[in-house]
PDB file of N, CA and C in Angstrom:
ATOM      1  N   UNK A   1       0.837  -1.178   0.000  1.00  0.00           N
ATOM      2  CA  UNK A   1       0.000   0.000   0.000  1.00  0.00           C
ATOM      3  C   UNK A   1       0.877   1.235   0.000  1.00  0.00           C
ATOM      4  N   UNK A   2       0.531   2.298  -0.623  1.00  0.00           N
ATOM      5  CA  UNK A   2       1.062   3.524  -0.421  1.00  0.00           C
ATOM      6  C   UNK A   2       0.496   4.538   0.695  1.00  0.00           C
ATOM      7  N   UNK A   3       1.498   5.045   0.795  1.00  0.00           N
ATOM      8  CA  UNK A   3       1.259   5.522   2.311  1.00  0.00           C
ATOM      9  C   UNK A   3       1.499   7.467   2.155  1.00  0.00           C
ATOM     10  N   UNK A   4       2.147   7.351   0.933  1.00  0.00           N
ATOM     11  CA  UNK A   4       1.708   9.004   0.904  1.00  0.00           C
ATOM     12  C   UNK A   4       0.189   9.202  -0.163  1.00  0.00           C
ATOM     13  N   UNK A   5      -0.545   8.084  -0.468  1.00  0.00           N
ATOM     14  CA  UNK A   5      -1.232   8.678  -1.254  1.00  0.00           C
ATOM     15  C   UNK A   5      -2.435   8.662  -0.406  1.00  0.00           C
ATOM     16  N   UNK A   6      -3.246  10.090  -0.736  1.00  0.00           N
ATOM     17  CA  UNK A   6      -4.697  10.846  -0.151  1.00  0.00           C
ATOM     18  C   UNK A   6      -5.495  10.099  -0.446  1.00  0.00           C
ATOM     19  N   UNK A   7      -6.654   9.854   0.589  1.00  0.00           N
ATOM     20  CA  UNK A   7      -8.263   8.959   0.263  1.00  0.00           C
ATOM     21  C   UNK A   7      -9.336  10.425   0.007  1.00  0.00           C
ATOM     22  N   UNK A   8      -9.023  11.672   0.366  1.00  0.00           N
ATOM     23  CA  UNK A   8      -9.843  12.167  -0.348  1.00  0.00           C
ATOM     24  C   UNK A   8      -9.396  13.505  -0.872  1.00  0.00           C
ATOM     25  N   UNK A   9     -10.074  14.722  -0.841  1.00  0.00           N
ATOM     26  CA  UNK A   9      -9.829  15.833  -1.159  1.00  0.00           C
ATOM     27  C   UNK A   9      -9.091  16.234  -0.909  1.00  0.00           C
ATOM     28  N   UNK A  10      -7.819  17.349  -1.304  1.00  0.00           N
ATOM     29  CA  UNK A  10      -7.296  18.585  -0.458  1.00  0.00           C
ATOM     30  C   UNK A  10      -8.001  19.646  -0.483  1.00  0.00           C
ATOM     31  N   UNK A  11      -6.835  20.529  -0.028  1.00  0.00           N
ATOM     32  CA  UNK A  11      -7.828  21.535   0.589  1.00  0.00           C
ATOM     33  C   UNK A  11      -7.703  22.637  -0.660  1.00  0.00           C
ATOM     34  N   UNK A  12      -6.109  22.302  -1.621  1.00  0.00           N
ATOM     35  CA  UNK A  12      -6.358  22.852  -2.839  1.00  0.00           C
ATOM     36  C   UNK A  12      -7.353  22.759  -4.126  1.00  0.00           C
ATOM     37  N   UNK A  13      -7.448  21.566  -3.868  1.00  0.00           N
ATOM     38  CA  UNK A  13      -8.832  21.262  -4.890  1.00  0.00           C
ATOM     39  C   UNK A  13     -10.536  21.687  -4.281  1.00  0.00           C
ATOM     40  N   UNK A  14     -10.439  21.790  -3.221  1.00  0.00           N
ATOM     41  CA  UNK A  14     -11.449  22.126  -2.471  1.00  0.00           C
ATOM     42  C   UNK A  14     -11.304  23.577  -2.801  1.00  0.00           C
ATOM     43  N   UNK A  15     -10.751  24.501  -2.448  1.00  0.00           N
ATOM     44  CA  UNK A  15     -10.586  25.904  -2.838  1.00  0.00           C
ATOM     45  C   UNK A  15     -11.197  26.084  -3.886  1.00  0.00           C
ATOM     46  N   UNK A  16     -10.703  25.574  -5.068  1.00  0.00           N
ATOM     47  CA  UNK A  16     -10.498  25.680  -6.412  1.00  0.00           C
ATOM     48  C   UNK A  16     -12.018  25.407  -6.951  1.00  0.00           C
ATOM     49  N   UNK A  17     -12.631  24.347  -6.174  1.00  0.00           N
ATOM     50  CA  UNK A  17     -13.798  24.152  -6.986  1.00  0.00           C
ATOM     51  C   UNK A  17     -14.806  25.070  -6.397  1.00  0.00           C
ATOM     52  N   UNK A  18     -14.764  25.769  -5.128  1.00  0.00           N
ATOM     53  CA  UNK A  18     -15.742  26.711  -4.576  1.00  0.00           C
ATOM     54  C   UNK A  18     -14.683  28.061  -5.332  1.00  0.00           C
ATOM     55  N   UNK A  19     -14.097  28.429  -5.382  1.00  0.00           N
ATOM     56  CA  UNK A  19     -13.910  29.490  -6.492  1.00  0.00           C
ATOM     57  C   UNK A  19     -14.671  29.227  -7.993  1.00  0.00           C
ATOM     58  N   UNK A  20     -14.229  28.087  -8.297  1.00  0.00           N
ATOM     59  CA  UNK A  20     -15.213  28.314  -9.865  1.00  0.00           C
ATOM     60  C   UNK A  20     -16.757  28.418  -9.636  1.00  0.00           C
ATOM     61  N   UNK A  21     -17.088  28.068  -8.757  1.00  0.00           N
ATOM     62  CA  UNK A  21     -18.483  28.114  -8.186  1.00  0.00           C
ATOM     63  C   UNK A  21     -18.844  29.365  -7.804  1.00  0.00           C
ATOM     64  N   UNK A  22     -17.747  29.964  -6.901  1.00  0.00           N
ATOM     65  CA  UNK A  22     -18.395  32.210  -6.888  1.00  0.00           C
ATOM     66  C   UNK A  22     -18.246  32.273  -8.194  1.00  0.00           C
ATOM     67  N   UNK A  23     -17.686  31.925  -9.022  1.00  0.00           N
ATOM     68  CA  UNK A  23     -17.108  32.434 -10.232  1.00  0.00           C
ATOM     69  C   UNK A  23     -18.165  32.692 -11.405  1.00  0.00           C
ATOM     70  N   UNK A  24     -19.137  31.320 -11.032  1.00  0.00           N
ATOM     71  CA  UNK A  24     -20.330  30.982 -11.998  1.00  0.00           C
ATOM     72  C   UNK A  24     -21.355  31.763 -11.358  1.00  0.00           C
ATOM     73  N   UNK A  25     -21.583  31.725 -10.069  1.00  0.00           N
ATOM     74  CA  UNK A  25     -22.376  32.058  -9.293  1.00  0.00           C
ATOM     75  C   UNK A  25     -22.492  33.945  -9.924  1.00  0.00           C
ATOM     76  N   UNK A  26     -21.082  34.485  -9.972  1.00  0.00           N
ATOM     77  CA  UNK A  26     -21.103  35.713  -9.757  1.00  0.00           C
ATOM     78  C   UNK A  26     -21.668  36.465 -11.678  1.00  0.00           C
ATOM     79  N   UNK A  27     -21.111  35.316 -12.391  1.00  0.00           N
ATOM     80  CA  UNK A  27     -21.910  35.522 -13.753  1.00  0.00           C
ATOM     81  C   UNK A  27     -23.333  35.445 -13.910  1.00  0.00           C
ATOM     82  N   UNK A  28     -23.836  35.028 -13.005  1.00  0.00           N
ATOM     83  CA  UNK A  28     -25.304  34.811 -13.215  1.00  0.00           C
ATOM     84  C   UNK A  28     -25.890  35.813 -12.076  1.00  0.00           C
ATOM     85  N   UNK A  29     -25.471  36.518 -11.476  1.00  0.00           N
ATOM     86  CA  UNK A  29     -26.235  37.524 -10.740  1.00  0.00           C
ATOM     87  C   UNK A  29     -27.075  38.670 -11.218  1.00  0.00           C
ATOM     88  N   UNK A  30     -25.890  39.618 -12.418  1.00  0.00           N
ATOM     89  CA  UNK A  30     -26.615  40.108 -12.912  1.00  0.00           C
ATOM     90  C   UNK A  30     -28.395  40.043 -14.012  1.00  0.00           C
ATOM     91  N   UNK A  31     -28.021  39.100 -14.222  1.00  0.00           N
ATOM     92  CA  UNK A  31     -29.133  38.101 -15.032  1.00  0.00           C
ATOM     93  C   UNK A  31     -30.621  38.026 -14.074  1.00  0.00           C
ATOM     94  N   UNK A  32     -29.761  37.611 -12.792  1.00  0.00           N
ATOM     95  CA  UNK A  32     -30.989  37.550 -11.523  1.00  0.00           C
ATOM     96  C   UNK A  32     -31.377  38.797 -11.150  1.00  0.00           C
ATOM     97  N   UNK A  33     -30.816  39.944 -10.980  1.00  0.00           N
ATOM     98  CA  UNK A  33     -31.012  41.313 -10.878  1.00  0.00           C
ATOM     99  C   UNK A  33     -32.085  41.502 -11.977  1.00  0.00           C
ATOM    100  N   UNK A  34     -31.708  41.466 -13.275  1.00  0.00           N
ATOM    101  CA  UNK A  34     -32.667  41.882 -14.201  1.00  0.00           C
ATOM    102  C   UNK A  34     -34.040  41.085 -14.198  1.00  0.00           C
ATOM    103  N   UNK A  35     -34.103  40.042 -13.921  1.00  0.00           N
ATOM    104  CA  UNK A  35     -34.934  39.110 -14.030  1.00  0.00           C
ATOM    105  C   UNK A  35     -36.234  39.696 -13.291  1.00  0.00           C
ATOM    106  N   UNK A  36     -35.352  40.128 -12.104  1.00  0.00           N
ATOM    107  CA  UNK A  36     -35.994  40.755 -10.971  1.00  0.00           C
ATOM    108  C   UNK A  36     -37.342  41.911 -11.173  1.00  0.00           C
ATOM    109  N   UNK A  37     -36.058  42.850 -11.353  1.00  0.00           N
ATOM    110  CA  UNK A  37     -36.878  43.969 -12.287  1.00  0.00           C
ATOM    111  C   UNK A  37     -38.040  43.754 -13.403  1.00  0.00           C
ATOM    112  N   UNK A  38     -37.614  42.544 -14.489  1.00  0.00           N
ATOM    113  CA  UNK A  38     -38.860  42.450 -14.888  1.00  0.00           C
ATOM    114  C   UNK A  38     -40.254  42.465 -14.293  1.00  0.00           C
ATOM    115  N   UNK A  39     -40.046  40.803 -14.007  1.00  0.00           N
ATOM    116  CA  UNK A  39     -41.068  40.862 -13.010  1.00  0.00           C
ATOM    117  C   UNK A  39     -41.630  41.767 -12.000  1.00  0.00           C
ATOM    118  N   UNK A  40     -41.266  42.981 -11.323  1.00  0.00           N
ATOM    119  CA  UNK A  40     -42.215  43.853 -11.029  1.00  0.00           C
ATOM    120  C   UNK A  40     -42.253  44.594 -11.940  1.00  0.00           C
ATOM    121  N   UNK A  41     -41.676  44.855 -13.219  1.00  0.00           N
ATOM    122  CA  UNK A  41     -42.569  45.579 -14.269  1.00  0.00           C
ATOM    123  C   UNK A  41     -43.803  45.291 -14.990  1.00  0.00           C
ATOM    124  N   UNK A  42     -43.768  43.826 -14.541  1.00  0.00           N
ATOM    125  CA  UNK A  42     -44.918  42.868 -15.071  1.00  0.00           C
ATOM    126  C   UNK A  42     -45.956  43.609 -13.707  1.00  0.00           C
ATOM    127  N   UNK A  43     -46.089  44.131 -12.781  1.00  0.00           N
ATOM    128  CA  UNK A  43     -46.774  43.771 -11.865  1.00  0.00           C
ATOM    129  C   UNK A  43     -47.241  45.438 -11.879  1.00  0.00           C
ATOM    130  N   UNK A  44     -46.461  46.354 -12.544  1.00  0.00           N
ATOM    131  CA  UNK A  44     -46.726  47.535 -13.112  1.00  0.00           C
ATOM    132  C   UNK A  44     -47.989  47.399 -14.154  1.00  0.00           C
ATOM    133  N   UNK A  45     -47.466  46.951 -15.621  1.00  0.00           N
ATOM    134  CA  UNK A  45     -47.941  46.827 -16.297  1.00  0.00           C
ATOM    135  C   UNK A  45     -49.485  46.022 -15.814  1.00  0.00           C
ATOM    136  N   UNK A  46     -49.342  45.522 -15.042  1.00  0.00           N
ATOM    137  CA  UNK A  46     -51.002  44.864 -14.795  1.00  0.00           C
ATOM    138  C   UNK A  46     -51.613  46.118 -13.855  1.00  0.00           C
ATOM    139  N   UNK A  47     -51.036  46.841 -12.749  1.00  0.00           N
ATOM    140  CA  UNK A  47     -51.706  48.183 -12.127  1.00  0.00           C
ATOM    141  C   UNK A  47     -51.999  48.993 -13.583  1.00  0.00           C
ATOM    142  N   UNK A  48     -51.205  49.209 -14.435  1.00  0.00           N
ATOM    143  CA  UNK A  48     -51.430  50.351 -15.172  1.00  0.00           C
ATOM    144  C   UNK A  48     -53.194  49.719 -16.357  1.00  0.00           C
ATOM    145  N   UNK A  49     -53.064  48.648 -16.563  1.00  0.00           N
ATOM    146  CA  UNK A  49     -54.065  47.686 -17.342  1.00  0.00           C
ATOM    147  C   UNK A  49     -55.434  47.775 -16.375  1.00  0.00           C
ATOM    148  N   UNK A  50     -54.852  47.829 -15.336  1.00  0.00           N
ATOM    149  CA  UNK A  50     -56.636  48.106 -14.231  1.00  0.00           C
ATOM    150  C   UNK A  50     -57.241  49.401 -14.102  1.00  0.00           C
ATOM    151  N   UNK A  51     -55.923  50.080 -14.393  1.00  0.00           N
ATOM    152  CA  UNK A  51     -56.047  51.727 -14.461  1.00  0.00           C
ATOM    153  C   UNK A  51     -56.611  52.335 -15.301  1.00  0.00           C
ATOM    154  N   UNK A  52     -56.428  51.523 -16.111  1.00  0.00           N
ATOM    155  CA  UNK A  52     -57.053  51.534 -17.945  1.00  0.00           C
ATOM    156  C   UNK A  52     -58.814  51.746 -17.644  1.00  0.00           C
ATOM    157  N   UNK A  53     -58.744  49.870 -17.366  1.00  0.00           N
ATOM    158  CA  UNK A  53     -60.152  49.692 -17.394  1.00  0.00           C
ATOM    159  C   UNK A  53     -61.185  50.440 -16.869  1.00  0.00           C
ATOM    160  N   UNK A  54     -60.441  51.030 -15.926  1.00  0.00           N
ATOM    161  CA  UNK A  54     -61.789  51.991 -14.714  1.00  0.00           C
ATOM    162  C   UNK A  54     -62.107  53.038 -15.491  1.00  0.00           C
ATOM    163  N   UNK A  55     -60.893  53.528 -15.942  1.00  0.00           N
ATOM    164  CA  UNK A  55     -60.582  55.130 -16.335  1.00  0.00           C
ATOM    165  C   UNK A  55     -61.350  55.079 -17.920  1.00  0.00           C
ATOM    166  N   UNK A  56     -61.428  53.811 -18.358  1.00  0.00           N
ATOM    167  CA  UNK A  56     -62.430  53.758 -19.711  1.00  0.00           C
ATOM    168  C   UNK A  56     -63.788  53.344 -19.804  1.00  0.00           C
ATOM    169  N   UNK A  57     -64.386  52.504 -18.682  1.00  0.00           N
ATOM    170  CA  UNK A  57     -65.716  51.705 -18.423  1.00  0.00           C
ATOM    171  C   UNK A  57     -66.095  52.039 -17.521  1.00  0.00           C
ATOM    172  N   UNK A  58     -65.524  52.094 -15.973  1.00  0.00           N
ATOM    173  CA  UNK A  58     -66.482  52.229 -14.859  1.00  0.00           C
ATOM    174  C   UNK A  58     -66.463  53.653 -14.433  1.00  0.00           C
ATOM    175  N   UNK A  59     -65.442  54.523 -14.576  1.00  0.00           N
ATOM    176  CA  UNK A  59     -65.314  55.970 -14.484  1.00  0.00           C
ATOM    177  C   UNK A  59     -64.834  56.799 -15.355  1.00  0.00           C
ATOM    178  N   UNK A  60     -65.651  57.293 -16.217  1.00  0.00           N
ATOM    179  CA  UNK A  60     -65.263  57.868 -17.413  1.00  0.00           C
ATOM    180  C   UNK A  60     -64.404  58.657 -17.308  1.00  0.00           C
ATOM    181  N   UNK A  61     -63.333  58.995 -18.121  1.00  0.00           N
ATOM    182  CA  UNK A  61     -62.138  59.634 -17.733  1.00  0.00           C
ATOM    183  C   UNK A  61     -61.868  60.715 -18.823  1.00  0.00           C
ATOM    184  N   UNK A  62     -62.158  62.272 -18.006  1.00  0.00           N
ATOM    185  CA  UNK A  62     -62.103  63.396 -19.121  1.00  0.00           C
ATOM    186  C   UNK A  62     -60.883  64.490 -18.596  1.00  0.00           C
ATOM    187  N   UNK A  63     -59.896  64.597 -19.446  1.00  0.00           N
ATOM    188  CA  UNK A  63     -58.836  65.297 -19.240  1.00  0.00           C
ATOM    189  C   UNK A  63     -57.692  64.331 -18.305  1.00  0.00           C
ATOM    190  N   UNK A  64     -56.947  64.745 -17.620  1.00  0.00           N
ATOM    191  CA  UNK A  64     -55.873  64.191 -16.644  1.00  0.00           C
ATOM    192  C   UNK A  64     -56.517  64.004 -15.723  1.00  0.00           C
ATOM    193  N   UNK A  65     -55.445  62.807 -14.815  1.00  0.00           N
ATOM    194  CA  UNK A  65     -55.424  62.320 -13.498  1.00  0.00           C
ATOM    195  C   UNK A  65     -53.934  62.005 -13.022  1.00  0.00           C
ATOM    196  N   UNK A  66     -53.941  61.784 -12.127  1.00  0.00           N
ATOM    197  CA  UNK A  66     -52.259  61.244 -11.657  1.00  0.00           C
ATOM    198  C   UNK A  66     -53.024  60.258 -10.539  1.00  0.00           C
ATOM    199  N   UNK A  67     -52.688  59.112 -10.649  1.00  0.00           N
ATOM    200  CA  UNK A  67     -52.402  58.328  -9.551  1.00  0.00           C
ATOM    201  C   UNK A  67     -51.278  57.795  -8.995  1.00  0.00           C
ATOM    202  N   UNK A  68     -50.638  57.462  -7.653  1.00  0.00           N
ATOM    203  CA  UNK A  68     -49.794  57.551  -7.280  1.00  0.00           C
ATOM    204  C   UNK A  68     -49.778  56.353  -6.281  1.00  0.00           C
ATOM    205  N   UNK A  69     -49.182  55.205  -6.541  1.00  0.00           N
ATOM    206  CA  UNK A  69     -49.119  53.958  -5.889  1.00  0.00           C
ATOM    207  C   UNK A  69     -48.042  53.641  -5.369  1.00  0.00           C
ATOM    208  N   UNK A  70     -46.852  53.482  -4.376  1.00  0.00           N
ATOM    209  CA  UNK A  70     -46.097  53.525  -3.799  1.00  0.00           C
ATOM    210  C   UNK A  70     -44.873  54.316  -4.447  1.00  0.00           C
ATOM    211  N   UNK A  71     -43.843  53.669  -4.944  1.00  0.00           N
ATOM    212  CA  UNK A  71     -43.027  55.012  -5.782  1.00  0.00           C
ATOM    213  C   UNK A  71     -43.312  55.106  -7.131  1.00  0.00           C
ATOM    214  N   UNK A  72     -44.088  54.487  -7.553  1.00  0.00           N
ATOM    215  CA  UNK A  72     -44.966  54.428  -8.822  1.00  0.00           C
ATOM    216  C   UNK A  72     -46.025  55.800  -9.178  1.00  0.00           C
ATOM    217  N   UNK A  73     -45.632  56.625 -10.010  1.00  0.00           N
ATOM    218  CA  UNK A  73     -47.036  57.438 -10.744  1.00  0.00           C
ATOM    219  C   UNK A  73     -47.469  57.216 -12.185  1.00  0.00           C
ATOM    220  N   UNK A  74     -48.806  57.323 -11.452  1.00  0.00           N
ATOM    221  CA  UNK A  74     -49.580  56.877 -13.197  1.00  0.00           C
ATOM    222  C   UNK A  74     -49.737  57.584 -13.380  1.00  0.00           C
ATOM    223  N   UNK A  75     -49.754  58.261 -15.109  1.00  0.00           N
ATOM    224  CA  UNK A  75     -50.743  59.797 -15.266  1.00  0.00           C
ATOM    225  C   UNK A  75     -51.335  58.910 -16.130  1.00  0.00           C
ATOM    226  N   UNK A  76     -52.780  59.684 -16.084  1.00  0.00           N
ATOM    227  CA  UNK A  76     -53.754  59.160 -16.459  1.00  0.00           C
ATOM    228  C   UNK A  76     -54.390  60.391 -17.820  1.00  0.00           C
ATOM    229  N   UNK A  77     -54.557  60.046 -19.107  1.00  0.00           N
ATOM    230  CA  UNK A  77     -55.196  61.355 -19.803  1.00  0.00           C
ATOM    231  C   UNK A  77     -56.356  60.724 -20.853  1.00  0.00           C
ATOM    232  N   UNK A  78     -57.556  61.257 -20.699  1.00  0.00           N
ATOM    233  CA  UNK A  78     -58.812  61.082 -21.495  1.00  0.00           C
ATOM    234  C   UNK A  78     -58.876  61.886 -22.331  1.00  0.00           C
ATOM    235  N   UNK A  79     -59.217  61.939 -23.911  1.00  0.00           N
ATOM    236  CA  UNK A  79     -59.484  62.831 -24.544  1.00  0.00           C
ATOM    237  C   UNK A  79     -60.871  62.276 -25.851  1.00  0.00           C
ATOM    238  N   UNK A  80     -61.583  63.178 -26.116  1.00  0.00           N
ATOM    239  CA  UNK A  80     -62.292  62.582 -27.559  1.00  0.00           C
ATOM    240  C   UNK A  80     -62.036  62.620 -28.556  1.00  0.00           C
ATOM    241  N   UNK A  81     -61.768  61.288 -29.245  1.00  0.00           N
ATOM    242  CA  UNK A  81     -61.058  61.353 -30.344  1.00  0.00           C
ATOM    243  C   UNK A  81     -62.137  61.209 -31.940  1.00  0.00           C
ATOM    244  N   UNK A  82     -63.097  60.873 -31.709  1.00  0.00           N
ATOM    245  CA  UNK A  82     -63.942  61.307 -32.876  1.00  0.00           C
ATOM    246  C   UNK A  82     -65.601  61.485 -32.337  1.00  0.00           C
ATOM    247  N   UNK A  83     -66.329  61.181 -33.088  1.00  0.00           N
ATOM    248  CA  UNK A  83     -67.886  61.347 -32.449  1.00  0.00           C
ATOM    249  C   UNK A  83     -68.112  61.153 -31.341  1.00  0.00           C
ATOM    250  N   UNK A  84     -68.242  59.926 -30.929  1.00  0.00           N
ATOM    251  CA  UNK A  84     -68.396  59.084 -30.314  1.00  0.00           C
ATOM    252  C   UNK A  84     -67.229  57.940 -29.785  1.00  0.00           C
ATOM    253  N   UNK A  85     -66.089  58.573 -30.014  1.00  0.00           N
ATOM    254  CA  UNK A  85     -64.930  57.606 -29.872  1.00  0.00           C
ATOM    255  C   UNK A  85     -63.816  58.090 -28.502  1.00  0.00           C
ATOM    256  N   UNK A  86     -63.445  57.529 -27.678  1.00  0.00           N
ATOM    257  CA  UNK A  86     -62.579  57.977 -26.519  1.00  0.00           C
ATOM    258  C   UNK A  86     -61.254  57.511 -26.437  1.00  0.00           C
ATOM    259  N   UNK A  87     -60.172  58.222 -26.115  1.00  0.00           N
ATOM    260  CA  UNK A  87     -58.998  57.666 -26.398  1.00  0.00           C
ATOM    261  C   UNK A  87     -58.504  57.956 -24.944  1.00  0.00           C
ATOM    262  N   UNK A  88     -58.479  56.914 -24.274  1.00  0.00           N
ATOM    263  CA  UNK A  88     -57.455  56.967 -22.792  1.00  0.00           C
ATOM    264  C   UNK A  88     -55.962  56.375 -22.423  1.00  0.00           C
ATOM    265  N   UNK A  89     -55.237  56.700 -22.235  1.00  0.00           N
ATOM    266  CA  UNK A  89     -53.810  56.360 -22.167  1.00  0.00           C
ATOM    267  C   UNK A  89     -53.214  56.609 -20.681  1.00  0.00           C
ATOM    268  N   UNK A  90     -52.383  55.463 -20.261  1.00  0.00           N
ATOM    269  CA  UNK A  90     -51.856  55.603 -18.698  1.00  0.00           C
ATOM    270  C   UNK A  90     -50.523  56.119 -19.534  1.00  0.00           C
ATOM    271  N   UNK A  91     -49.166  56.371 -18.381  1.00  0.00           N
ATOM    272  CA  UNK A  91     -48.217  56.514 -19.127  1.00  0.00           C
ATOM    273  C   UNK A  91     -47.312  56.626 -17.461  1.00  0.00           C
ATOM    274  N   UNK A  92     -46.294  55.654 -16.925  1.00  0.00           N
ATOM    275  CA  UNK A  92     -45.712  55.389 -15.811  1.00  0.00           C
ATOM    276  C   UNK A  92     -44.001  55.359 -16.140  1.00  0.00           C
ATOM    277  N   UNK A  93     -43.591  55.157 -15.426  1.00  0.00           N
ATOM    278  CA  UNK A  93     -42.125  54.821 -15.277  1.00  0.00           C
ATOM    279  C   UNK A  93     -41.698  53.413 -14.794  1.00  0.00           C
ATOM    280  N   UNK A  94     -41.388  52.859 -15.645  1.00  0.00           N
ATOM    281  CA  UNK A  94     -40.788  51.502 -14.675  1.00  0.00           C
ATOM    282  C   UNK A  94     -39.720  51.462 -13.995  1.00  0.00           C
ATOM    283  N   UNK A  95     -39.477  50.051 -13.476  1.00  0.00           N
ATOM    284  CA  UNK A  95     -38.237  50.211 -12.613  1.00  0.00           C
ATOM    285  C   UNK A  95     -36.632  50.148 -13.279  1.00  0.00           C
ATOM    286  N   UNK A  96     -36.492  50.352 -14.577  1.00  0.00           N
ATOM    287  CA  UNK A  96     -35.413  50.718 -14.873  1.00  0.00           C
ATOM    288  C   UNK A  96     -35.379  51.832 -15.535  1.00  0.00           C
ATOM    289  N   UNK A  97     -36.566  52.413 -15.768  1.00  0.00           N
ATOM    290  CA  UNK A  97     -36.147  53.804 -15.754  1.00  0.00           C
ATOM    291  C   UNK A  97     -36.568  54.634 -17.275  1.00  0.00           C
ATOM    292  N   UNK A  98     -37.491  53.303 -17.854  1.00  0.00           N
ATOM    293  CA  UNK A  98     -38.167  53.567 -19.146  1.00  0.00           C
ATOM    294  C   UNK A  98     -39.614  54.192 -19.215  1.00  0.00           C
ATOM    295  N   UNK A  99     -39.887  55.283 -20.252  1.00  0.00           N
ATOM    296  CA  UNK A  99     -41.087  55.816 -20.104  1.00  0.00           C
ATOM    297  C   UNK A  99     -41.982  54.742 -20.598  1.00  0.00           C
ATOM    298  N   UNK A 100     -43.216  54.117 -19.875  1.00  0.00           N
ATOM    299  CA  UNK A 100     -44.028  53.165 -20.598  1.00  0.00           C
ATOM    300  C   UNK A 100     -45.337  53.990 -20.778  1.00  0.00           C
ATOM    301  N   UNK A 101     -46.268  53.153 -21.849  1.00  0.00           N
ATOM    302  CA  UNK A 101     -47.435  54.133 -22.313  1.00  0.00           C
ATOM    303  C   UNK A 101     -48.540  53.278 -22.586  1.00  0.00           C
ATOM    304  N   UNK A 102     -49.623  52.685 -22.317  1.00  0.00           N
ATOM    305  CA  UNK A 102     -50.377  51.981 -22.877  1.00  0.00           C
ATOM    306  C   UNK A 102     -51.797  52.745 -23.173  1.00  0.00           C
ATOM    307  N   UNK A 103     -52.502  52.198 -23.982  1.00  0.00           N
ATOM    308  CA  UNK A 103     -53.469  53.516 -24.232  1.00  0.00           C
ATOM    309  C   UNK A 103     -55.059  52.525 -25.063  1.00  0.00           C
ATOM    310  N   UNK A 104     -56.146  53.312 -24.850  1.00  0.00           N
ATOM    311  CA  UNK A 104     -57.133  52.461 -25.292  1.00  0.00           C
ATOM    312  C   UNK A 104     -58.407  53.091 -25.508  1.00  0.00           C
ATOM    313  N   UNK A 105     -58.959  52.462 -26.143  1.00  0.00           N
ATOM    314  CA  UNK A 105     -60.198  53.442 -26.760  1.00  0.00           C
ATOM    315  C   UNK A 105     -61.597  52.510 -27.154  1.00  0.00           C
ATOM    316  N   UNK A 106     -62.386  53.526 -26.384  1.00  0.00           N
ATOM    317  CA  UNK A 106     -64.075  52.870 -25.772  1.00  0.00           C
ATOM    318  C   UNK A 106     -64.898  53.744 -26.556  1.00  0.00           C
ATOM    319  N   UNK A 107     -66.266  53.393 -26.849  1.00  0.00           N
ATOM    320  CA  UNK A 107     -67.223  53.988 -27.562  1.00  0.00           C
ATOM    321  C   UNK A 107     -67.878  54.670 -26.141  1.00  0.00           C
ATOM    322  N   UNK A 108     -68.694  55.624 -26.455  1.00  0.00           N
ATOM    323  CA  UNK A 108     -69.213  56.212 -25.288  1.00  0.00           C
ATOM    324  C   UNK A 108     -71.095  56.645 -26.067  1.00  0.00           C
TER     325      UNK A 108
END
């Protein structure tokens, strides 16, 4: 039998493989950061879609509004766009910092 040879790990190979591991770990963070952010832009985009609906069906919406939901503002603007035709549009900021706009139009 050999008597200098190791039954398991050192502590250099042990190092080595939890370094490549921050290593991978630390490439994929940013990815998780963004990921992040989506998803509450998704959660924007559905406040701003409810914001819609009221501001076009259940409370008719003439000229501006601002609503203001934690660091979130919606502006809200109604206008008539032909006879009988209404054009309402939210328009917010997401969390990275892009102007978003969604907009929609109800018969009245």
């Amino acid at each position: 039998m050999c008597k200098k040879c190791s039954k398991g790990f050192l502590l250099v190979e042990s190092l080595l493989a939890l370094s490549l591991l921050g290593l991978t770990a630390a490439g994929f963070l940013p990815l998780l950061v963004q990921i992040a952010a989506e998803r509450r832009n998704l959660v924007l985009e559905e406040q701003a879609d409810q914001l819609l609906t009221v501001a076009m069906y259940e409370q008719p919406l003439v000229g501006e509004a601002v609503v203001v939901d934690g660091r979130t503002t919606f502006r809200l603007q109604g206008r008539e766009e032909g006879e009988r035709t209404w054009r309402v549009c939210v328009r917010w900021n997401d969390y990275v910092g892009r102007e978003r706009e969604r907009c929609g139009y109800s018969k009245r």
